[in-house]
Protein backbone atom coordinates (compact mmCIF):
# COMPACT_ATOMS: atom_id res chain seq x y z
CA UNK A 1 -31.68 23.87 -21.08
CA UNK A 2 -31.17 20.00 -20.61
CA UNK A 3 -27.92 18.49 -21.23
CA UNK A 4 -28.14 16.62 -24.87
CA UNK A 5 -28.21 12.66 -23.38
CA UNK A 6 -26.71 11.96 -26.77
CA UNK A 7 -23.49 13.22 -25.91
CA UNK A 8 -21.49 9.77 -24.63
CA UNK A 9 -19.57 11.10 -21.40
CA UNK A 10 -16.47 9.36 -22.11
CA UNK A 11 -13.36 11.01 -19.62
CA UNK A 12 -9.51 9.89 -19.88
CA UNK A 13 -7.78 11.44 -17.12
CA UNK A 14 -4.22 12.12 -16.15
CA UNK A 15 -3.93 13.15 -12.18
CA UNK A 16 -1.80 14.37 -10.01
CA UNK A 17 -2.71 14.23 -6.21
CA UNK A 18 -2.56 16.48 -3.62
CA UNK A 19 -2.57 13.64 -0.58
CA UNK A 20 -3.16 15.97 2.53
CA UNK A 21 -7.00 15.59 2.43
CA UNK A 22 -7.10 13.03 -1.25
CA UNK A 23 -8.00 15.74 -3.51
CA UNK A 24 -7.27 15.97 -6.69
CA UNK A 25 -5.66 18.28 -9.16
CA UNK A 26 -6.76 16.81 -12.69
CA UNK A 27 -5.80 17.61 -16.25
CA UNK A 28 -8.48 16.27 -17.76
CA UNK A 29 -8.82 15.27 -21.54
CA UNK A 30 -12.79 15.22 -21.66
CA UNK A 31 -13.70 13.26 -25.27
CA UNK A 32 -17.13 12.95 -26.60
CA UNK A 33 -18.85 11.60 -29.94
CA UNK A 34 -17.33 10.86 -32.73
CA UNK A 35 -13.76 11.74 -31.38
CA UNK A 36 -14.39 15.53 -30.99
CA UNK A 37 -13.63 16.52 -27.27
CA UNK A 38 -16.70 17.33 -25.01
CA UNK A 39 -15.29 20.47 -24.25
CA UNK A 40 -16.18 21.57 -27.71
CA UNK A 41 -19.31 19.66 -27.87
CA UNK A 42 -20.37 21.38 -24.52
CA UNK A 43 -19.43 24.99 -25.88
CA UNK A 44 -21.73 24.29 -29.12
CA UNK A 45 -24.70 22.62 -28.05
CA UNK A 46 -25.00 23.87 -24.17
CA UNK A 47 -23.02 27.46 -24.23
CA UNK A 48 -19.90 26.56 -21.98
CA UNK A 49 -16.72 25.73 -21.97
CA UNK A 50 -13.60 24.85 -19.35
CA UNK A 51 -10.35 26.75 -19.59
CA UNK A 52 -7.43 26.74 -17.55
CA UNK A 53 -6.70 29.87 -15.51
CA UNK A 54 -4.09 31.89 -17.47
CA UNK A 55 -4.02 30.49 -20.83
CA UNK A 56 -3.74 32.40 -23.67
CA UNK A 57 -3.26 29.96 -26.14
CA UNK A 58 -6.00 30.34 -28.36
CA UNK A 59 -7.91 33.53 -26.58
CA UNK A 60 -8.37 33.32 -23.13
CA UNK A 61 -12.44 33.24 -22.49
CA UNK A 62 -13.03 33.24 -26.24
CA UNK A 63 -14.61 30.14 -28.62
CA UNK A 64 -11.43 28.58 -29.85
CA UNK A 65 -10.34 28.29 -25.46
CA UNK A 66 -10.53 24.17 -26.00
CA UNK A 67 -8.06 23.30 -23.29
CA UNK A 68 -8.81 21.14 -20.57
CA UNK A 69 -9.07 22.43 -16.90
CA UNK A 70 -7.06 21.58 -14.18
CA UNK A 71 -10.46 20.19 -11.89
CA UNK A 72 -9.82 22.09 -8.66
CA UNK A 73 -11.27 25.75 -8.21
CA UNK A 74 -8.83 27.70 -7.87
CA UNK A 75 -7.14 26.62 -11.11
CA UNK A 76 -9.96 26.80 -13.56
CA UNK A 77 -12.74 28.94 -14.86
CA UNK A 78 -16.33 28.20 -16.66
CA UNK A 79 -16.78 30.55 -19.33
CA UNK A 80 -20.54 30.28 -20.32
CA UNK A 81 -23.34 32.10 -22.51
CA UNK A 82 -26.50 34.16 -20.91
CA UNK A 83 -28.71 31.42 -20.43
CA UNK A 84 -27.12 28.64 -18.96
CA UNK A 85 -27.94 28.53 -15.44
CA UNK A 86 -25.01 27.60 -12.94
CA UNK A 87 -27.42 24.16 -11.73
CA UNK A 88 -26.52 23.14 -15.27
CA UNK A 89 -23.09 23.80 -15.16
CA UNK A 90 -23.03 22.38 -11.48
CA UNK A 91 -24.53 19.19 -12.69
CA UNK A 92 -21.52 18.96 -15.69
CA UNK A 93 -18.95 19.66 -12.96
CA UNK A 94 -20.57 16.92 -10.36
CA UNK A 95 -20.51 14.46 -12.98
CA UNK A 96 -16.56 15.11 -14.11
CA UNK A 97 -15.94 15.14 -10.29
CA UNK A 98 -17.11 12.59 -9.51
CA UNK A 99 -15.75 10.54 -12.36
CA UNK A 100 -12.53 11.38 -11.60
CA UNK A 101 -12.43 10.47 -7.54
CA UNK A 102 -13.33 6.99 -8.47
CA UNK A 103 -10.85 6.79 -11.10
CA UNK A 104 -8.46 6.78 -7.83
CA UNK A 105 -10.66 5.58 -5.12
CA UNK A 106 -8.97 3.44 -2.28
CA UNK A 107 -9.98 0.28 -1.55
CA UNK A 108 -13.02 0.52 1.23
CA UNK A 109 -11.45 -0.39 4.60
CA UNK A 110 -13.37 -3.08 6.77
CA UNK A 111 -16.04 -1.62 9.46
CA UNK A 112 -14.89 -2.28 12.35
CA UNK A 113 -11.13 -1.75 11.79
CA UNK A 114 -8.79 -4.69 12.50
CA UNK A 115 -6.44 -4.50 14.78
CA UNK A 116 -3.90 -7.15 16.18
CA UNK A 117 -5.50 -9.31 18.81
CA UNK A 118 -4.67 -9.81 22.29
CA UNK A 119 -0.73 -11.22 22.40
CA UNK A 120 -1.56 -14.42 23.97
CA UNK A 121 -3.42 -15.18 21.23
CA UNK A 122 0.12 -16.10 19.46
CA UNK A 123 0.47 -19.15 21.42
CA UNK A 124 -2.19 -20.50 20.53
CA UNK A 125 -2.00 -23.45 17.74
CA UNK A 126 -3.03 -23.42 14.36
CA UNK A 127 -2.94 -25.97 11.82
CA UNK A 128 -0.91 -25.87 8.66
CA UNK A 129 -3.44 -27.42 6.73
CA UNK A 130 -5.60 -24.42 7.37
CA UNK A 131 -5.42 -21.62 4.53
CA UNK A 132 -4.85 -18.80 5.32
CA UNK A 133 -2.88 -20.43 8.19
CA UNK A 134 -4.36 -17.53 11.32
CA UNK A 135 -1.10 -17.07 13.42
CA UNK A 136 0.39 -16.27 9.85
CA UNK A 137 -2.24 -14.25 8.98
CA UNK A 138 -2.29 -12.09 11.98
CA UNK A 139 1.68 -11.73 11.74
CA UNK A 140 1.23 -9.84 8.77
CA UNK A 141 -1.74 -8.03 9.69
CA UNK A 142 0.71 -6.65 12.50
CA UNK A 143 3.24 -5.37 10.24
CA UNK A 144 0.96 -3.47 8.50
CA UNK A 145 -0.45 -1.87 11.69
CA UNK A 146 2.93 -0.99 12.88
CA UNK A 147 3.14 1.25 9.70
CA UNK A 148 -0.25 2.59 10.90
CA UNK A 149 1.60 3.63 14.39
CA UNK A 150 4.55 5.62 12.11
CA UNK A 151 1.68 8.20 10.66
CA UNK A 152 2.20 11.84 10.52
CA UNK A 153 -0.48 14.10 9.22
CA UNK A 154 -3.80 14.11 10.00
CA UNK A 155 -5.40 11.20 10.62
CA UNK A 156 -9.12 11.35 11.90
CA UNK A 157 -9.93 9.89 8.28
CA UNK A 158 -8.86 6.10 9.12
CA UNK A 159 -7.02 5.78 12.66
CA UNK A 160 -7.50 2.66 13.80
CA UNK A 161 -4.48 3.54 16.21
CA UNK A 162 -5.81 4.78 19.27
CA UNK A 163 -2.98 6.30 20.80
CA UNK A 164 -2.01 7.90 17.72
CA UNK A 165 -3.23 11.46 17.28
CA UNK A 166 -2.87 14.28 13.89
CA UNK A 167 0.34 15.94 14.08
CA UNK A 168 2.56 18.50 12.43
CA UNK A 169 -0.27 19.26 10.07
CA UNK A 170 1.84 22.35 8.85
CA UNK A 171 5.12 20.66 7.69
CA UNK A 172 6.79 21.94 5.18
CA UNK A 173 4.83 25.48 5.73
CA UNK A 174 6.50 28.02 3.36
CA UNK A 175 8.10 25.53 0.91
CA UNK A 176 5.80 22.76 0.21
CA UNK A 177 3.02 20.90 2.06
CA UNK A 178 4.76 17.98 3.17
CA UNK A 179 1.97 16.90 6.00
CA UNK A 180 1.23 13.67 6.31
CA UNK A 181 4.08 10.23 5.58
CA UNK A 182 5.60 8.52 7.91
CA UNK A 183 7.89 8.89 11.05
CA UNK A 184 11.03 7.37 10.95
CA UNK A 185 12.28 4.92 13.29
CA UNK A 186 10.83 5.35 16.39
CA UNK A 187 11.49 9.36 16.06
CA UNK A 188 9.56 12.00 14.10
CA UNK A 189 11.89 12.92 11.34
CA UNK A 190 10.21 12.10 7.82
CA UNK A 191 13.24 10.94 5.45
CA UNK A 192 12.88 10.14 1.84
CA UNK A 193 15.49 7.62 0.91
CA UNK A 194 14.46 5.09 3.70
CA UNK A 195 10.41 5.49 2.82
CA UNK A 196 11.72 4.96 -0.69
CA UNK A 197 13.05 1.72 -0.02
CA UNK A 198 10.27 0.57 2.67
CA UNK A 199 7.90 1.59 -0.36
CA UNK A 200 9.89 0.06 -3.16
CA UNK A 201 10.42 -3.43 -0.88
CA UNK A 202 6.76 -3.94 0.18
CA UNK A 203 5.55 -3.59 -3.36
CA UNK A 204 8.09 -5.83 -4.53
CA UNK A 205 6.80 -8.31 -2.21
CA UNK A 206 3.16 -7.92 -3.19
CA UNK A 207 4.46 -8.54 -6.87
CA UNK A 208 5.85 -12.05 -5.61
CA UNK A 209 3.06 -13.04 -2.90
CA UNK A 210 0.35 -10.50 -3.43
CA UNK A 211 -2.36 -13.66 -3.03
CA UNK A 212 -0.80 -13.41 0.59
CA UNK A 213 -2.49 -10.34 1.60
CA UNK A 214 -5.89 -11.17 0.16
CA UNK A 215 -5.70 -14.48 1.81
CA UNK A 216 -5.49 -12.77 4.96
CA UNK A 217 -7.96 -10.02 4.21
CA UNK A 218 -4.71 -7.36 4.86
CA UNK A 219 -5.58 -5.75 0.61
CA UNK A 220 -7.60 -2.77 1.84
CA UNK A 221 -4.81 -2.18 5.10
CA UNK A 222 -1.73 -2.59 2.04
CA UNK A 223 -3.03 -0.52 -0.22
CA UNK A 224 -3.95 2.11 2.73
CA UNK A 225 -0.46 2.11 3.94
CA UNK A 226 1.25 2.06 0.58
CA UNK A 227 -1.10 5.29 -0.27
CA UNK A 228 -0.20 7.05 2.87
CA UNK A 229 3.46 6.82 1.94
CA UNK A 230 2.89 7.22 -1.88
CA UNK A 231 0.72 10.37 -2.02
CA UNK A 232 3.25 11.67 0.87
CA UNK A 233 6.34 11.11 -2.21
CA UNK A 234 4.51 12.60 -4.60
CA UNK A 235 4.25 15.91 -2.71
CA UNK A 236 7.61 15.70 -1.87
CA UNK A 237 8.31 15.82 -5.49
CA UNK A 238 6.66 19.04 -6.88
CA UNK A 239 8.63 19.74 -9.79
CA UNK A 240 10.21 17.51 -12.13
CA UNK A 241 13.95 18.30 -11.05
CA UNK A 242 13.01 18.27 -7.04
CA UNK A 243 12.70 16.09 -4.23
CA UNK A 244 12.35 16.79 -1.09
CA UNK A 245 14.54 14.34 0.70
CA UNK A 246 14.30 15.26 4.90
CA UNK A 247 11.64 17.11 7.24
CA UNK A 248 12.89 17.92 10.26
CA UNK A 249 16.41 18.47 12.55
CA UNK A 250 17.68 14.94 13.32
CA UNK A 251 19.71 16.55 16.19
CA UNK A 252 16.76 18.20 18.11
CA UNK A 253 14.46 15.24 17.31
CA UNK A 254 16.45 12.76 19.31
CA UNK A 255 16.52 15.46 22.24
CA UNK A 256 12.66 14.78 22.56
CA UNK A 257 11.46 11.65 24.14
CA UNK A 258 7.57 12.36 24.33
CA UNK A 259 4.47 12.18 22.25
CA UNK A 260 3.20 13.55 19.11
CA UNK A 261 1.13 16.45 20.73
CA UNK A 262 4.24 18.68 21.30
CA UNK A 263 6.88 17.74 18.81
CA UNK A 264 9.66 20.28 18.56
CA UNK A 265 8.79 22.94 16.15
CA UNK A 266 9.85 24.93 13.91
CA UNK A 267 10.76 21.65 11.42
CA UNK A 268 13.67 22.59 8.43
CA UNK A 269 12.79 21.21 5.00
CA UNK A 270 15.70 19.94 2.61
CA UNK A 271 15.72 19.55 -0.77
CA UNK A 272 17.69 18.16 -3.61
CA UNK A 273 17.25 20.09 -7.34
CA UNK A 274 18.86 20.70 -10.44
CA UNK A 275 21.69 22.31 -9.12
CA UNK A 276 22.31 20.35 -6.13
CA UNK A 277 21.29 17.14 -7.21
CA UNK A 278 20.62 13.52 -5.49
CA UNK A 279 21.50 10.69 -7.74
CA UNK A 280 20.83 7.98 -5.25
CA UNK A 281 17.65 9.32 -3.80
CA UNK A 282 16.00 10.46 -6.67
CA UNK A 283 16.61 6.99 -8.49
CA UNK A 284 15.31 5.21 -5.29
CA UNK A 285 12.25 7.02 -5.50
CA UNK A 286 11.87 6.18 -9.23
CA UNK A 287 12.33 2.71 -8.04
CA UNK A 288 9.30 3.03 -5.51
CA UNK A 289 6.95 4.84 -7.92
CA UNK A 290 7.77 2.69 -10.67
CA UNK A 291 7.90 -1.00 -8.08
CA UNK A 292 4.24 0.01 -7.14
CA UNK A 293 2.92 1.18 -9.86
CA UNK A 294 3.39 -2.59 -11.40
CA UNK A 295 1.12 -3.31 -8.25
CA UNK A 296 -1.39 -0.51 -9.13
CA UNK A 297 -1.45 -1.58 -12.67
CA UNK A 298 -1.62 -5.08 -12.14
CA UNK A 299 1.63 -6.38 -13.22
CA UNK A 300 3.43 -8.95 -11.91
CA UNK A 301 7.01 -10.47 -11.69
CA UNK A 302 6.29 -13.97 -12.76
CA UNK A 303 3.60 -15.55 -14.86
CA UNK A 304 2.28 -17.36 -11.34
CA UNK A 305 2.19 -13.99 -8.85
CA UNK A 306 -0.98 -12.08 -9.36
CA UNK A 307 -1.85 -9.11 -7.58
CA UNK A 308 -4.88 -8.76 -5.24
CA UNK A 309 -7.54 -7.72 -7.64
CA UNK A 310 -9.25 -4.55 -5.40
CA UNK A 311 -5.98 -2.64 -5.60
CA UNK A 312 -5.94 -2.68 -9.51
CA UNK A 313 -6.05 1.18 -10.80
CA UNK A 314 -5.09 1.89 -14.02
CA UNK A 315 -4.59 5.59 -13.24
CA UNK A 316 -3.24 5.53 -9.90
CA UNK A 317 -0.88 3.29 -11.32
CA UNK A 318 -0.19 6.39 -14.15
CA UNK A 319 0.25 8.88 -11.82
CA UNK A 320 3.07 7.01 -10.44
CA UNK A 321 4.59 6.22 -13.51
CA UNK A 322 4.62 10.12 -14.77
CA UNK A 323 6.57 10.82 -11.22
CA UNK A 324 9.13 7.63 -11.93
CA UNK A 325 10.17 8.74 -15.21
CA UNK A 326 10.78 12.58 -14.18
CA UNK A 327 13.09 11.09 -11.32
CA UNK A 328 15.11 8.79 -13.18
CA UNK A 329 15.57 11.23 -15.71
CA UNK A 330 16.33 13.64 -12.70
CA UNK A 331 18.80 11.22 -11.25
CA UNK A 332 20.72 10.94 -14.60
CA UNK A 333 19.93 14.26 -16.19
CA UNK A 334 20.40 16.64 -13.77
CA UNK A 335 22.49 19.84 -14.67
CA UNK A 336 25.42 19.96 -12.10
CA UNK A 337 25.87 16.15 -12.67
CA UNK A 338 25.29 12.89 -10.91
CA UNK A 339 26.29 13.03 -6.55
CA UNK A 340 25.89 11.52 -3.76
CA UNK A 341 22.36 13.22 -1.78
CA UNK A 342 24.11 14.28 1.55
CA UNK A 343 26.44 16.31 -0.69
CA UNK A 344 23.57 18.62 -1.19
CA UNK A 345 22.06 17.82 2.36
CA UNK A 346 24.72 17.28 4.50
CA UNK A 347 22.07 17.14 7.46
CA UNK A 348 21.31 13.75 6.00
CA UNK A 349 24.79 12.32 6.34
CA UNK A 350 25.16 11.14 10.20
CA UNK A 351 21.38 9.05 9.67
CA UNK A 352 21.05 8.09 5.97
CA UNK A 353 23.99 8.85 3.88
CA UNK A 354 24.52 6.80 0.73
CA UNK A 355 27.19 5.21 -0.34
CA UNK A 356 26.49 4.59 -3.83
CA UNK A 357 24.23 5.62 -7.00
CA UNK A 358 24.27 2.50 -9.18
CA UNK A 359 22.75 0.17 -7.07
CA UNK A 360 19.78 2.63 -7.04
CA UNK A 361 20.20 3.54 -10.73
CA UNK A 362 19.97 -0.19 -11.58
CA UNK A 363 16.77 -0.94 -9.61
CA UNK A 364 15.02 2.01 -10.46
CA UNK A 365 16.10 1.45 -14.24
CA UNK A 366 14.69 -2.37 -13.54
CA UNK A 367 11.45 -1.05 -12.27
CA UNK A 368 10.62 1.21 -15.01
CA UNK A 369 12.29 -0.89 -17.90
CA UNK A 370 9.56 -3.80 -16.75
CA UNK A 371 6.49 -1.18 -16.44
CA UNK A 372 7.11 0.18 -19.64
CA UNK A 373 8.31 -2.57 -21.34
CA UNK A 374 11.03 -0.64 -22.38
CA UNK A 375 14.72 -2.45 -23.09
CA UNK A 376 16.09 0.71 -23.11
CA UNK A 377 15.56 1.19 -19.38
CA UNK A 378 16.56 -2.21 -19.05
CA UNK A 379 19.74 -2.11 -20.81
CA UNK A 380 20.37 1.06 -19.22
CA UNK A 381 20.59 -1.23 -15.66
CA UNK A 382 22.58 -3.24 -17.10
CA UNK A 383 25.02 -0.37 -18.02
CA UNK A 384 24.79 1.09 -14.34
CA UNK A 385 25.19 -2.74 -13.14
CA UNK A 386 28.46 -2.89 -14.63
CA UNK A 387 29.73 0.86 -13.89
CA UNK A 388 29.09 0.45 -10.12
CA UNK A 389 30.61 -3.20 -10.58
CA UNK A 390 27.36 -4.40 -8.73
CA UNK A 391 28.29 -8.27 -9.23
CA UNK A 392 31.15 -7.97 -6.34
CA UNK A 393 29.04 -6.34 -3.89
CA UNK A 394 26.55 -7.68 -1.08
CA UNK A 395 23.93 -7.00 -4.13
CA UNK A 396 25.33 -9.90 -6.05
């Protein structure tokens, strides 16, 4: 049977991403002509339908099943009548696929890779008439790669590192996948509340100076790097009410001084949650979701910033809005009150204890009030401003 071309494929999509090889998990509202959703329109006029695995809402497998799949194959079913031959169904599912990967495609990196040039190259001159000025331009093309060097996970995708091989590939084994991130500082814990911050502060910056990167031809090396940290957050946060904050034992990590072939194993996971809650880290994360999802969804600080036009992605920049406002709401919500993180993980405390939720509170209430134009959110800052009595601190 031939799929009807009258049928306009028209697909608004609300992801979730599962980072460790860019997949994606999609909840998929599917709408077709004249407002009725193409899952209906598919059942009548070509015999199938999509239903998610386990619902019983309105007969699981029967007619009135109109709920949208979650796109991945172990968490769906097609429920079709004799007839309809699986090329057909193949063909629908191709199409949907497909749609949704570019919904949250990454911008193309260059072929060949850049990488920083020879360092005698930095004395040489450069006029400051010339734009994009080339010893400035290289400078930040550097920082970038140094991020690059940090990468856990695998990485035979896009390693333009060549030192740098896949590692710990089975982090977080048994709890969560946590693959992939970033190292921290020189060693190969992966920490939360720092990444947070590095996260939050470089898409801060690209709010300011984002023409900066394009100048330099550095957009497709930003928005790889932000990614690799990003999708690494979001499967740190599985749930709504948890966040995994550290990977790793800081202890036995600094006892090991080689590469990243033989890194100590096995690797603890810690978590914060309902019960044991994280003010400051959960907020800071809202902060970075919400910082780069301005980015993502082309939003700037001032009505002169603009943000390099290739990263724009309207539901990229969703995605990390949905894990921003389960955070905050985390952070001030949760049920055995609002704490300091290394109260829950007092692993954390000797490297990256906090001293303070407001400041985090504030900037994560900031973020979010200004990408969802909310004064709410942004009164709410205010209110944590003046609880954590902000204006006499080094934050003033």
């Amino acid at each position: 049977m031939p799929i009807p071309l009258s049928i306009p494929l028209i697909i608004h999509v609300t992801l979730t991403v599962d980072a460790k090889e860019q997949e994606t998990c999609a909840r998929a509202h599917v709408q077709g002509r004249g407002g009725v959703s193409l899952n209906r329109q598919l059942q009548r006029s070509l015999g199938f339908y999509f239903c998610k695995v386990g619902d019983r809402g309105a007969g699981f497998g029967k007619p009135g099943c109109n709920r949208c799949a979650e796109f991945k194959p172990d968490h769906f079913q097609l429920h079709m009548k004799a007839g309809l031959s699986w090329l057909h169904a193949a063909s629908i599912l191709l199409l949907i696929w497909l749609q949704i990967n570019l919904s949250l495609a990454q911008v193309p990196l260059p072929t060949p890779a850049w990488v920083p040039p020879p360092a005698a190259s930095g004395a040489v001159g450069s006029a400051n008439a010339n734009r994009p000025n080339k010893q400035w331009s290289t400078l930040l093309g550097n920082l970038i790669y140094f991020y690059d060097a940090q990468r856990s996970g695998n990485l035979t995708r896009s390693n333009r590192v060549t030192w740098r091989n896949s590692s710990l590939l089975n982090d977080g084994q048994g709890s969560a996948d946590l693959s992939g991130g970033y190292y921290d500082a020189g060693d190969y814990i992966k920490a939360t509340f720092p990444l947070a911050w590095t996260l939050n502060s470089i898409c801060w910056g690209v709010l300011e100076f984002g023409n900066g990167y394009q100048d330099a031809n550095q957009t497709a090396y930003l928005d790889s790097a932000l990614r690799w940290g990003l999708d690494w957050l979001i499967k740190a946060h599985p749930q709504p009410n948890t966040l995994y904050v550290l990977v790793g034992d800081d202890r036995r990590d600094n006892d090991y001084w080689g590469g990243d072939q033989n890194i100590p194993t096995p690797r603890p996971v810690y978590q914060v949650n309902d019960t044991n809650p994280g003010t400051d880290v959960a907020a800071a994360t809202s902060a970075a979701f919400s910082s780069c999802a301005l980015v993502y969804g082309n939003k700037t600080l001032s009505s002169s910033a603009s943000v390099p036009n290739a990263m724009v992605n309207s539901t990229y920049s969703n995605v990390l809005l949905t894990h921003s406002r389960q955070l905050l709401s985390f952070a001030v919500n949760a049920t055995a009150g609002m704490q300091l993180y290394q109260k829950a993980v007092p692993q954390i405390a000797d490297i990256y204890a906090s001293s303070s939720y407001y400041d985090d509170l504030a900037l994560a209430s900031i973020f979010l009030g200004i990408a969802d134009s909310s004064s709410t959110y942004l009164q709410l800052a205010k209110t944590y401003w003046d609880k954590g009595a902000l204006s006499q601190g080094d934050i003033a």
